[in-house]
PDB file of N, CA and C in Angstrom:
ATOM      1  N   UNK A   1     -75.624 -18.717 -15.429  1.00  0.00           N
ATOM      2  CA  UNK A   1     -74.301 -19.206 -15.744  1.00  0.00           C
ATOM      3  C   UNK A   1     -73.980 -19.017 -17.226  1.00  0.00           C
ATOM      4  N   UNK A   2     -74.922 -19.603 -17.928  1.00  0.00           N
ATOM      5  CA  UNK A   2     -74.852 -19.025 -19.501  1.00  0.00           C
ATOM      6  C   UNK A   2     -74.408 -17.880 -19.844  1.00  0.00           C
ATOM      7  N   UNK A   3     -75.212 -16.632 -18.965  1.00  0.00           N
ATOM      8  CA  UNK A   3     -74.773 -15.698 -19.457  1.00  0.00           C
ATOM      9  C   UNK A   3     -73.356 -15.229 -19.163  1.00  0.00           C
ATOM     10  N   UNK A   4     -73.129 -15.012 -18.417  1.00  0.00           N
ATOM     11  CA  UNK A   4     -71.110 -15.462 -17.938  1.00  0.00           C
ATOM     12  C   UNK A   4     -70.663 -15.699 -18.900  1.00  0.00           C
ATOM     13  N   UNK A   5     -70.911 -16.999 -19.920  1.00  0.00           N
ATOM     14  CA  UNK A   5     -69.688 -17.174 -20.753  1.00  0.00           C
ATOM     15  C   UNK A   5     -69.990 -16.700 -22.003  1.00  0.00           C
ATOM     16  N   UNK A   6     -71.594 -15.854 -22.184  1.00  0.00           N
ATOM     17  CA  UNK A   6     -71.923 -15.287 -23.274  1.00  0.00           C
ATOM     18  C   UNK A   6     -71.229 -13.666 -23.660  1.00  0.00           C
ATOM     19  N   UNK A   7     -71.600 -13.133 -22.590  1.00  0.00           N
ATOM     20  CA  UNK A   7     -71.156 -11.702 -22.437  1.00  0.00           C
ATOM     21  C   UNK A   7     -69.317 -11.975 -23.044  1.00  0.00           C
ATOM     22  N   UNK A   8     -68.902 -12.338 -22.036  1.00  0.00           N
ATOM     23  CA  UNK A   8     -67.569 -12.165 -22.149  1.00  0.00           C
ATOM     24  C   UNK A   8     -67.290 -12.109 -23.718  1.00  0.00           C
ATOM     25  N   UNK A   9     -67.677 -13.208 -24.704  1.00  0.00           N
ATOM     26  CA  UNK A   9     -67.577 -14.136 -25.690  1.00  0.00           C
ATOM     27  C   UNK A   9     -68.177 -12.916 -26.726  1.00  0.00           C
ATOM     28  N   UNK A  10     -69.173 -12.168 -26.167  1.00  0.00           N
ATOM     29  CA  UNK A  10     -69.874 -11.330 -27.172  1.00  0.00           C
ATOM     30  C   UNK A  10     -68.681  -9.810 -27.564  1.00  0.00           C
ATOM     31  N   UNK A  11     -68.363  -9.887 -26.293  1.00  0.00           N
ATOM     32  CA  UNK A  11     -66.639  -8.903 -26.172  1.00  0.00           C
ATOM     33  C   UNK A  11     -66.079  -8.832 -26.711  1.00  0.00           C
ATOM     34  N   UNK A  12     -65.294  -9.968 -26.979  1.00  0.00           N
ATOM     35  CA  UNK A  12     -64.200 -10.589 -27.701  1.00  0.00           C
ATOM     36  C   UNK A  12     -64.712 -10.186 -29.084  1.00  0.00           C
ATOM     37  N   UNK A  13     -65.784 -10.298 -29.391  1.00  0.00           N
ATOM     38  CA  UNK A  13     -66.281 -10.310 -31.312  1.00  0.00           C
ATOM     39  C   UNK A  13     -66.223  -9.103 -31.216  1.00  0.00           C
ATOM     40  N   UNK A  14     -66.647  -8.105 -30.638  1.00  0.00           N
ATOM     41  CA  UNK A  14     -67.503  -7.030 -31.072  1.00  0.00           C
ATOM     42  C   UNK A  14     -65.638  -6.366 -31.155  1.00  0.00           C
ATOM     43  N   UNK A  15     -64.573  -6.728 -30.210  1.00  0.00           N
ATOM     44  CA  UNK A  15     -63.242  -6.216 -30.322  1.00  0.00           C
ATOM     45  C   UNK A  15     -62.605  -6.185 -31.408  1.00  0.00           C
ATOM     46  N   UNK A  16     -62.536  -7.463 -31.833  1.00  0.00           N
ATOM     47  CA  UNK A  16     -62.429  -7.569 -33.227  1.00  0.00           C
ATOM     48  C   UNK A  16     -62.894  -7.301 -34.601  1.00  0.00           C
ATOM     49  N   UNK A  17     -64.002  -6.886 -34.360  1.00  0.00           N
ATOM     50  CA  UNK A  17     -64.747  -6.574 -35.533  1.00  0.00           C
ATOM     51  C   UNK A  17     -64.047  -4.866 -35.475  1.00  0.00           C
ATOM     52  N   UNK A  18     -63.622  -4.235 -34.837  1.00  0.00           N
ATOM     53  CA  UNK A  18     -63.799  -2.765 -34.906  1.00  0.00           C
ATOM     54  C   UNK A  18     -62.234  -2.483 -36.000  1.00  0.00           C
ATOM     55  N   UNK A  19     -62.461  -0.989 -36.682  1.00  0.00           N
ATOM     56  CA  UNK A  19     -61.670  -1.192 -37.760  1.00  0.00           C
ATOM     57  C   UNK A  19     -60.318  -0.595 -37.405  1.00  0.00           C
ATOM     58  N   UNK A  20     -59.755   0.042 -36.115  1.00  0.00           N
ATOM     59  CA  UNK A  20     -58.516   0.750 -35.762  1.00  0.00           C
ATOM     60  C   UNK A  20     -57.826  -0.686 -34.386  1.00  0.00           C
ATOM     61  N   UNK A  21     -57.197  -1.132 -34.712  1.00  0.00           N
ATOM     62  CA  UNK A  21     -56.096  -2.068 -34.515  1.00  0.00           C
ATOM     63  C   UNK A  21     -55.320  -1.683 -32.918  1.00  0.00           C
ATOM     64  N   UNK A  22     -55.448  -2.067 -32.362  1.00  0.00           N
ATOM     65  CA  UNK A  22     -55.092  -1.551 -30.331  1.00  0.00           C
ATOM     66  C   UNK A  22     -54.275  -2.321 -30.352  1.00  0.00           C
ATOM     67  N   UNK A  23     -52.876  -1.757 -30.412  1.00  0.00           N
ATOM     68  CA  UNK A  23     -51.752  -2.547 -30.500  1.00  0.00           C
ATOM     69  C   UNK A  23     -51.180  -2.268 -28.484  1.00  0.00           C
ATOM     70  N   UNK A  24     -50.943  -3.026 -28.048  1.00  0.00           N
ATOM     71  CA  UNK A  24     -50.491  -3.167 -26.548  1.00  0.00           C
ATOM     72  C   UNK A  24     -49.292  -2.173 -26.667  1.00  0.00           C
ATOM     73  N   UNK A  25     -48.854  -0.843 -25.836  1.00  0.00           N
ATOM     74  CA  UNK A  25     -47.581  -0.118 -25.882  1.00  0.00           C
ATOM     75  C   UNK A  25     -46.688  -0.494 -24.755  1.00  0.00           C
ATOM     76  N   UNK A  26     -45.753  -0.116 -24.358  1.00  0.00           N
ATOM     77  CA  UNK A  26     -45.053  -0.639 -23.182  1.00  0.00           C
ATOM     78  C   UNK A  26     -44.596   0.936 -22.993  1.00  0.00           C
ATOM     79  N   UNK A  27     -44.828   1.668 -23.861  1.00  0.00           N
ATOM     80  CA  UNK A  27     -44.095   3.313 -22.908  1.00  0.00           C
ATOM     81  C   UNK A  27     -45.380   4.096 -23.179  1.00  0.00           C
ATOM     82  N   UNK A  28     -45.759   5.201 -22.461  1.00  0.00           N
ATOM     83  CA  UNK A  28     -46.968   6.031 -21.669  1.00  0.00           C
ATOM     84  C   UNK A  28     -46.998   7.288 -22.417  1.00  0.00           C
ATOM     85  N   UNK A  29     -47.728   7.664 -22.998  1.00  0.00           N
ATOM     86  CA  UNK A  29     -47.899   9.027 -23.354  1.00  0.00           C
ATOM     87  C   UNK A  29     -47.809   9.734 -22.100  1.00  0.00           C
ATOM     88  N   UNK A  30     -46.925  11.124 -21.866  1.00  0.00           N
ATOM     89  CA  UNK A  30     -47.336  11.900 -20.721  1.00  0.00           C
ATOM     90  C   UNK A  30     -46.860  13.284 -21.253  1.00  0.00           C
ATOM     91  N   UNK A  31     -47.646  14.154 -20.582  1.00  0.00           N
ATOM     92  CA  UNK A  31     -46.982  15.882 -20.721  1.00  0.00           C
ATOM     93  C   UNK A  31     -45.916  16.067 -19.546  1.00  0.00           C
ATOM     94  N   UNK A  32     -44.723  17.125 -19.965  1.00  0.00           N
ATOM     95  CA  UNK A  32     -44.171  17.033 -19.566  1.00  0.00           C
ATOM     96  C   UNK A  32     -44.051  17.484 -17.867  1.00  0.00           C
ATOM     97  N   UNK A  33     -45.101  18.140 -17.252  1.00  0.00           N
ATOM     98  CA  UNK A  33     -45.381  18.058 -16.127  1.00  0.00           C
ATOM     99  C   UNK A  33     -45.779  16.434 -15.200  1.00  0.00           C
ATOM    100  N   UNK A  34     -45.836  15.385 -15.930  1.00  0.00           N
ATOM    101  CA  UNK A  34     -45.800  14.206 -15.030  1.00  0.00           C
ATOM    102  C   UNK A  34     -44.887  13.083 -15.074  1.00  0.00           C
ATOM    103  N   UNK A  35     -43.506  13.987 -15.574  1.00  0.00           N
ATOM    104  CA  UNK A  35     -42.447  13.239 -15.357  1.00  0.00           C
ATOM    105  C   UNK A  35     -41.270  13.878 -15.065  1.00  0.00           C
ATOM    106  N   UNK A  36     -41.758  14.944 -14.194  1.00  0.00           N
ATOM    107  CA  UNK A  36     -40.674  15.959 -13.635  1.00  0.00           C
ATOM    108  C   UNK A  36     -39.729  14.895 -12.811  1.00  0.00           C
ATOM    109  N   UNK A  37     -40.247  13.554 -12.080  1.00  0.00           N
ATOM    110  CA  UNK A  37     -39.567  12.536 -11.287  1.00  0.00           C
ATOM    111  C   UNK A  37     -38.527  12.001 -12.007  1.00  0.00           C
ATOM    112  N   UNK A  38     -38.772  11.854 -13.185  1.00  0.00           N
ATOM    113  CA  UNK A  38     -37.909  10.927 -14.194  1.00  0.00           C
ATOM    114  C   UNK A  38     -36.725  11.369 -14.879  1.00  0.00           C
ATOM    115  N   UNK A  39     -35.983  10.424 -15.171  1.00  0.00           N
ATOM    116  CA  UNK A  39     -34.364  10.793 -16.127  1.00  0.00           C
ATOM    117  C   UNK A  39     -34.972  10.983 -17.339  1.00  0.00           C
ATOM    118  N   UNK A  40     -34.819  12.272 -18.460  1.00  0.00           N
ATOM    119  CA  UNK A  40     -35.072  12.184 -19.340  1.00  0.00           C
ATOM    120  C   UNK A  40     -33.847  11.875 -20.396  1.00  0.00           C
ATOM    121  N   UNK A  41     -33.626  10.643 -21.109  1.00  0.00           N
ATOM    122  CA  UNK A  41     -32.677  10.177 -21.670  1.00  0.00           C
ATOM    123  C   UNK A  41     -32.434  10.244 -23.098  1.00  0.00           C
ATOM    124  N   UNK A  42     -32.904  10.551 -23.653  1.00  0.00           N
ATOM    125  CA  UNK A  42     -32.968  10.363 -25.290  1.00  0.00           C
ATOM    126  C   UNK A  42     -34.232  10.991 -25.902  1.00  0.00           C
ATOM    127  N   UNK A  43     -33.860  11.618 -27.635  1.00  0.00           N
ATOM    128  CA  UNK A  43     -34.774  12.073 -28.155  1.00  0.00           C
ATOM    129  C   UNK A  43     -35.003  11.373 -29.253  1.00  0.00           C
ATOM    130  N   UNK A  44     -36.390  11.402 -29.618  1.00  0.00           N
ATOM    131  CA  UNK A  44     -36.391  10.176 -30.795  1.00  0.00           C
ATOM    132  C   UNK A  44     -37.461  10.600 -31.861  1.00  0.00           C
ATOM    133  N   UNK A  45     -37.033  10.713 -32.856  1.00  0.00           N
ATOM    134  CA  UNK A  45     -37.588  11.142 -34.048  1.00  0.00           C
ATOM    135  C   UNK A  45     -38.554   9.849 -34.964  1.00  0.00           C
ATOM    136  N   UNK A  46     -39.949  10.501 -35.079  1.00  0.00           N
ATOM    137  CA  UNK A  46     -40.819   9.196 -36.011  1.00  0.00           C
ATOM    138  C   UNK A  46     -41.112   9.815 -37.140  1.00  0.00           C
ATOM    139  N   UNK A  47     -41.245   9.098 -37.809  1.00  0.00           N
ATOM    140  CA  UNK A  47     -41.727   9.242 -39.465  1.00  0.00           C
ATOM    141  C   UNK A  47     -43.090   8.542 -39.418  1.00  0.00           C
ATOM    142  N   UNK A  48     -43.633   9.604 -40.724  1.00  0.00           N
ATOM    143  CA  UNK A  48     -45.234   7.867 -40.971  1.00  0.00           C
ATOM    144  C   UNK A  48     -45.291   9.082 -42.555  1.00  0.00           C
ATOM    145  N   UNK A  49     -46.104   7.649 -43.160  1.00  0.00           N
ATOM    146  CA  UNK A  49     -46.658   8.110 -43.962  1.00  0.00           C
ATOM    147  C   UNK A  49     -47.589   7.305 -44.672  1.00  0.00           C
ATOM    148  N   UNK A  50     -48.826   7.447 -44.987  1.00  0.00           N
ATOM    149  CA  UNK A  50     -49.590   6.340 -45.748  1.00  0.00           C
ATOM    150  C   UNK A  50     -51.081   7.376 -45.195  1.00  0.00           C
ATOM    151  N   UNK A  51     -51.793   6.713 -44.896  1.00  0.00           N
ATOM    152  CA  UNK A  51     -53.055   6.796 -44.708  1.00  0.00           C
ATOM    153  C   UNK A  51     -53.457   7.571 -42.968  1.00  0.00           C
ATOM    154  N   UNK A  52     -52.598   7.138 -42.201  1.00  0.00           N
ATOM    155  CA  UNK A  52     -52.823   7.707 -40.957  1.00  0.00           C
ATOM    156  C   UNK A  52     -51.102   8.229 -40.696  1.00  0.00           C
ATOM    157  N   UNK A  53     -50.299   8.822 -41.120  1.00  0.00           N
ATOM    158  CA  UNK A  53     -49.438   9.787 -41.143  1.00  0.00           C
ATOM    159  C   UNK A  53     -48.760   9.611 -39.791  1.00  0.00           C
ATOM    160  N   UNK A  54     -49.775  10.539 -38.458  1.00  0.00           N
ATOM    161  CA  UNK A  54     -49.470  11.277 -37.463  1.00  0.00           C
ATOM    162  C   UNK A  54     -49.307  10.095 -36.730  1.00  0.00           C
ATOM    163  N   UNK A  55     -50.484   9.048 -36.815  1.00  0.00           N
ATOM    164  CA  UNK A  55     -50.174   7.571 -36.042  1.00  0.00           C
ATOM    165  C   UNK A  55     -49.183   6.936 -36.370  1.00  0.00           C
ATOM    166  N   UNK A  56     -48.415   6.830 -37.561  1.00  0.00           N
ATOM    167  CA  UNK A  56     -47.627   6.135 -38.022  1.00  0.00           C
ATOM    168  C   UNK A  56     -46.259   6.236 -37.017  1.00  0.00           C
ATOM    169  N   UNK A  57     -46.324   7.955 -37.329  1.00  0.00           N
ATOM    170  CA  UNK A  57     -44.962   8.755 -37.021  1.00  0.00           C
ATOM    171  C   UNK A  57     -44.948   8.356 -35.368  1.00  0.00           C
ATOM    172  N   UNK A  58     -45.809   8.162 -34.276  1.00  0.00           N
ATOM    173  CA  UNK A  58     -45.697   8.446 -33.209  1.00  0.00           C
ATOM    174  C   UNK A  58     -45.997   6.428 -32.609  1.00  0.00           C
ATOM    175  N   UNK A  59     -46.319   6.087 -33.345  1.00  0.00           N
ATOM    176  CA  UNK A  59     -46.041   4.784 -33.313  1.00  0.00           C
ATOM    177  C   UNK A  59     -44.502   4.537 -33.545  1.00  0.00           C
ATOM    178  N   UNK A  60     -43.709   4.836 -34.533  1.00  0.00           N
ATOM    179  CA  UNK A  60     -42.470   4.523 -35.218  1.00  0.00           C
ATOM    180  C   UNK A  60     -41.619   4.939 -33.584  1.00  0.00           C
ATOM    181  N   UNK A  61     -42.073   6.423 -33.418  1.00  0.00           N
ATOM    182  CA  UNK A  61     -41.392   6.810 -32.358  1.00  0.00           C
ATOM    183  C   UNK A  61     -41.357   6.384 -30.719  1.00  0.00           C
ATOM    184  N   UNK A  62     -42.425   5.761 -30.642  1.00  0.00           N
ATOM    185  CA  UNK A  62     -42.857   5.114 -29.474  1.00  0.00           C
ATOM    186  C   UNK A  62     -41.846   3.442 -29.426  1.00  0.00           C
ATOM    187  N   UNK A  63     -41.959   3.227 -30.747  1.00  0.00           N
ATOM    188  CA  UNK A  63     -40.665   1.844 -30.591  1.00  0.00           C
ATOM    189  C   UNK A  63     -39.727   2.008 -30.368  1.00  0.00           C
ATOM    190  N   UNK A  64     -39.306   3.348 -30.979  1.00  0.00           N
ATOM    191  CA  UNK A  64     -37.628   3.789 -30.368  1.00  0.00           C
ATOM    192  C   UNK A  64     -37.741   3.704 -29.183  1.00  0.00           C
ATOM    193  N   UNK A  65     -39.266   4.370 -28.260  1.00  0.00           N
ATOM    194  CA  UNK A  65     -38.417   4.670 -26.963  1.00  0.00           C
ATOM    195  C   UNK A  65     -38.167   3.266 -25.949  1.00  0.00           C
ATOM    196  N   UNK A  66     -39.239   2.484 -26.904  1.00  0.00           N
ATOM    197  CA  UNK A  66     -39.467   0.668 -26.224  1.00  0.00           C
ATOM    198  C   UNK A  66     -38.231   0.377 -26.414  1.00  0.00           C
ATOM    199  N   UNK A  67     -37.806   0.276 -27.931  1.00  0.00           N
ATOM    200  CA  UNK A  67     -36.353  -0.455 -27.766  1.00  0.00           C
ATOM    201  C   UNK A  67     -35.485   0.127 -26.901  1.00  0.00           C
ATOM    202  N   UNK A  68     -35.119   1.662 -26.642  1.00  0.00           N
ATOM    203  CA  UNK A  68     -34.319   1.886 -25.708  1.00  0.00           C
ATOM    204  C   UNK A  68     -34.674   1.968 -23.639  1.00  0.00           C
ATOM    205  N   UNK A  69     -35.615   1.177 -23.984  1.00  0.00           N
ATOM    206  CA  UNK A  69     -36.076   0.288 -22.458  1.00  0.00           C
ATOM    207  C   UNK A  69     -36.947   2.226 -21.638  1.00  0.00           C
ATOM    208  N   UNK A  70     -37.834   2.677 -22.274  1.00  0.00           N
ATOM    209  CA  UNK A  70     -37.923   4.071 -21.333  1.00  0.00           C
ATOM    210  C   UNK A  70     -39.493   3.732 -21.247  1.00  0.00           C
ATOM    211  N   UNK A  71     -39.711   4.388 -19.836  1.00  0.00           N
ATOM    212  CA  UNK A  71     -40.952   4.093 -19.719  1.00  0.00           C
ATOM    213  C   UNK A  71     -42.434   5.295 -20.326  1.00  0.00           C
ATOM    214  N   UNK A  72     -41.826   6.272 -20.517  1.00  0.00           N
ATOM    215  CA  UNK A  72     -42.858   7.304 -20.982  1.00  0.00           C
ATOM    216  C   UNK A  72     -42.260   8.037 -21.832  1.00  0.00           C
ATOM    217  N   UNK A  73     -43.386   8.903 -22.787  1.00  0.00           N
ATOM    218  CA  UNK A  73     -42.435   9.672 -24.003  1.00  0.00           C
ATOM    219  C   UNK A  73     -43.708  10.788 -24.032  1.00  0.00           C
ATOM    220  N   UNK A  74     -42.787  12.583 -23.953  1.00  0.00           N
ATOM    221  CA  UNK A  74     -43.446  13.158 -24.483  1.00  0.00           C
ATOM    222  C   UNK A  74     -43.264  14.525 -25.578  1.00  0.00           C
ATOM    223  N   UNK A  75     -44.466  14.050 -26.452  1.00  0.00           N
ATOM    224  CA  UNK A  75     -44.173  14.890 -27.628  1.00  0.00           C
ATOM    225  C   UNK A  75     -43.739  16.361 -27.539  1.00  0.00           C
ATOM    226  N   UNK A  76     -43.015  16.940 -28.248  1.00  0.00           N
ATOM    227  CA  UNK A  76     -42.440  18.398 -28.492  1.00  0.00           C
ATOM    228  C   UNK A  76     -42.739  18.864 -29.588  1.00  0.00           C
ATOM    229  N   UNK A  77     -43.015  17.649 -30.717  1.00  0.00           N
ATOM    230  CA  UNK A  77     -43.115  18.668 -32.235  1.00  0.00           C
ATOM    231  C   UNK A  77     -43.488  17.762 -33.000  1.00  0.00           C
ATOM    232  N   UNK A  78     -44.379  18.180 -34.359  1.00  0.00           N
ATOM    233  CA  UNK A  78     -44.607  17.849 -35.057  1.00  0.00           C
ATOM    234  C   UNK A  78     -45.331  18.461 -36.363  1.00  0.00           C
ATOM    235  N   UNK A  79     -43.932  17.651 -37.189  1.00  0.00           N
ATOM    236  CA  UNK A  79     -43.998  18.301 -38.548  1.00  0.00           C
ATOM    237  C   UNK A  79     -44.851  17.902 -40.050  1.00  0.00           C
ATOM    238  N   UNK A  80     -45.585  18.699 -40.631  1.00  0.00           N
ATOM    239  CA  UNK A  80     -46.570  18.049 -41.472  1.00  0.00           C
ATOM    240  C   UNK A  80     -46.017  18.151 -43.216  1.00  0.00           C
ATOM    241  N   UNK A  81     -45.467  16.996 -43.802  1.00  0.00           N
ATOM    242  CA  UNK A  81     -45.049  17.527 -44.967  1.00  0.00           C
ATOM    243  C   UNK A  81     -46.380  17.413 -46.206  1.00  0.00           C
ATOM    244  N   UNK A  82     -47.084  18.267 -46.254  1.00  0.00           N
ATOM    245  CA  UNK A  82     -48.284  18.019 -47.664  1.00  0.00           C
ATOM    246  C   UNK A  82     -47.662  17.335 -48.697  1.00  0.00           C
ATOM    247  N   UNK A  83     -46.627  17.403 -49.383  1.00  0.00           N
ATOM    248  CA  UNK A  83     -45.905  17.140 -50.718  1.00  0.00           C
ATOM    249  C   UNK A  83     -45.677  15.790 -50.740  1.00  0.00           C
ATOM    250  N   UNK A  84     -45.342  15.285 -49.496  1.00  0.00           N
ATOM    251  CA  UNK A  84     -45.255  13.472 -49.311  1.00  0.00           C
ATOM    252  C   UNK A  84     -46.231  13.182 -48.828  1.00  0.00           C
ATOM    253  N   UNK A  85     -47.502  13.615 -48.199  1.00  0.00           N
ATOM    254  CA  UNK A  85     -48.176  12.880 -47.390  1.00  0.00           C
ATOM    255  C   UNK A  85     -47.268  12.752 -46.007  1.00  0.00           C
ATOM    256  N   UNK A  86     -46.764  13.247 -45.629  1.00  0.00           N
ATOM    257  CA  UNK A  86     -45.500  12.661 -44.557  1.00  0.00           C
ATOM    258  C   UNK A  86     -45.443  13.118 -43.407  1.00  0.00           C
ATOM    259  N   UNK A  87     -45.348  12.739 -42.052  1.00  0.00           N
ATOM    260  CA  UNK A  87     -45.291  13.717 -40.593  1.00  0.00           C
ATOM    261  C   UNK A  87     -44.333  13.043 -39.999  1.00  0.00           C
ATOM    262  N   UNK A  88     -43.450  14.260 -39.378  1.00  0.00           N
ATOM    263  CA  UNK A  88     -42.307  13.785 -38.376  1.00  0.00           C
ATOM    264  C   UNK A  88     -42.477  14.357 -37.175  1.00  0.00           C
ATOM    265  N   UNK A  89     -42.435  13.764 -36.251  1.00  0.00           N
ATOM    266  CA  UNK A  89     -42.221  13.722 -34.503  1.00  0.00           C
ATOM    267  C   UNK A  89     -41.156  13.447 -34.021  1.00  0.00           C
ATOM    268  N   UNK A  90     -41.317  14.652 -33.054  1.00  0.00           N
ATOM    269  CA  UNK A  90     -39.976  14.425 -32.149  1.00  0.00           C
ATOM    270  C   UNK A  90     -40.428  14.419 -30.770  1.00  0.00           C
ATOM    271  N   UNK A  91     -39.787  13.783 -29.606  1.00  0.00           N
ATOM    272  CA  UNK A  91     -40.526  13.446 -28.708  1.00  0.00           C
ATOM    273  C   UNK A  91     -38.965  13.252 -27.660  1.00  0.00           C
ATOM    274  N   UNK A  92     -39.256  13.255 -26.243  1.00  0.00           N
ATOM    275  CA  UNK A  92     -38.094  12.847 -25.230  1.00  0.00           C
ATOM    276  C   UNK A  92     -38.601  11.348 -24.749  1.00  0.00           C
ATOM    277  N   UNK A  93     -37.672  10.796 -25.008  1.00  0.00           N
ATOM    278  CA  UNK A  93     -37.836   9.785 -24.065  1.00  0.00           C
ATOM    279  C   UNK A  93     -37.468   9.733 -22.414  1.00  0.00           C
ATOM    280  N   UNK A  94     -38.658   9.163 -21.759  1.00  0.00           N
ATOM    281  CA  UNK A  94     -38.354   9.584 -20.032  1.00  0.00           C
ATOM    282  C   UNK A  94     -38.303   7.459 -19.492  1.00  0.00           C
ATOM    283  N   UNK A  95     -37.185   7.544 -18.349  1.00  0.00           N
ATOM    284  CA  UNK A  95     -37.625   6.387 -17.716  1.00  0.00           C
ATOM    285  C   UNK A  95     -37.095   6.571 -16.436  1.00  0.00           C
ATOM    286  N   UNK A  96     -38.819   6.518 -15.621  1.00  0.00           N
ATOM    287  CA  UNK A  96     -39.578   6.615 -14.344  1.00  0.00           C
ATOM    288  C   UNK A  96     -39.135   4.955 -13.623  1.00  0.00           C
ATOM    289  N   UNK A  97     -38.703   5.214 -13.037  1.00  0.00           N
ATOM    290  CA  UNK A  97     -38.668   4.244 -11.643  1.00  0.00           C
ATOM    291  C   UNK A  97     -39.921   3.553 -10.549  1.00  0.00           C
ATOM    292  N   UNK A  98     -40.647   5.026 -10.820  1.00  0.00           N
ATOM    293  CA  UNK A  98     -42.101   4.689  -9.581  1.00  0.00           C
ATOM    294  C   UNK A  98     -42.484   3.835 -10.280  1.00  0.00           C
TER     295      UNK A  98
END
């Protein structure tokens, strides 16, 4: 029985201790072959820049597609600026019904 509430408990630490941050998404990375089903509605452009750039940019862009309620997004492009440190993504937003 101990161990039951040890394991779990040992989980939880070892989750937290790790140094890249698992933020919960609400829209799906997909290529564009697995959303041939879906309305593709909007295109949405991310920015990043700092230390992880490409995450930034596709994070930024992944909220657009949350705020505009879509369930999957997939990338088309992405641009690398050396001179800023800077990357921009562009991506479709898709929202699937199934």
């Amino acid at each position: 029985m101990h161990l039951r509430v040890i394991l779990p408990g040992l989980c939880l630490l070892t989750a937290c201790a790790s140094n890249e941050p698992q933020l919960y998404s609400r829209i799906n990375e997909a290529y564009d072959f697995e959303v041939t089903h879906c309305d593709s509605f909007a295109m949405v452009t991310g920015i990043g820049r700092g230390e992880a750039p490409l995450r930034a940019a596709q994070d930024n862009a992944k909220q657009q597609g949350e705020a505009l309620q879509g369930t999957h997004i997939v990338w088309l492009q992405e641009d690398h600026f050396d001179r800023d440190n800077q990357v921009r993504v562009i991506a479709v937003v898709y929202k699937c019904l199934l």
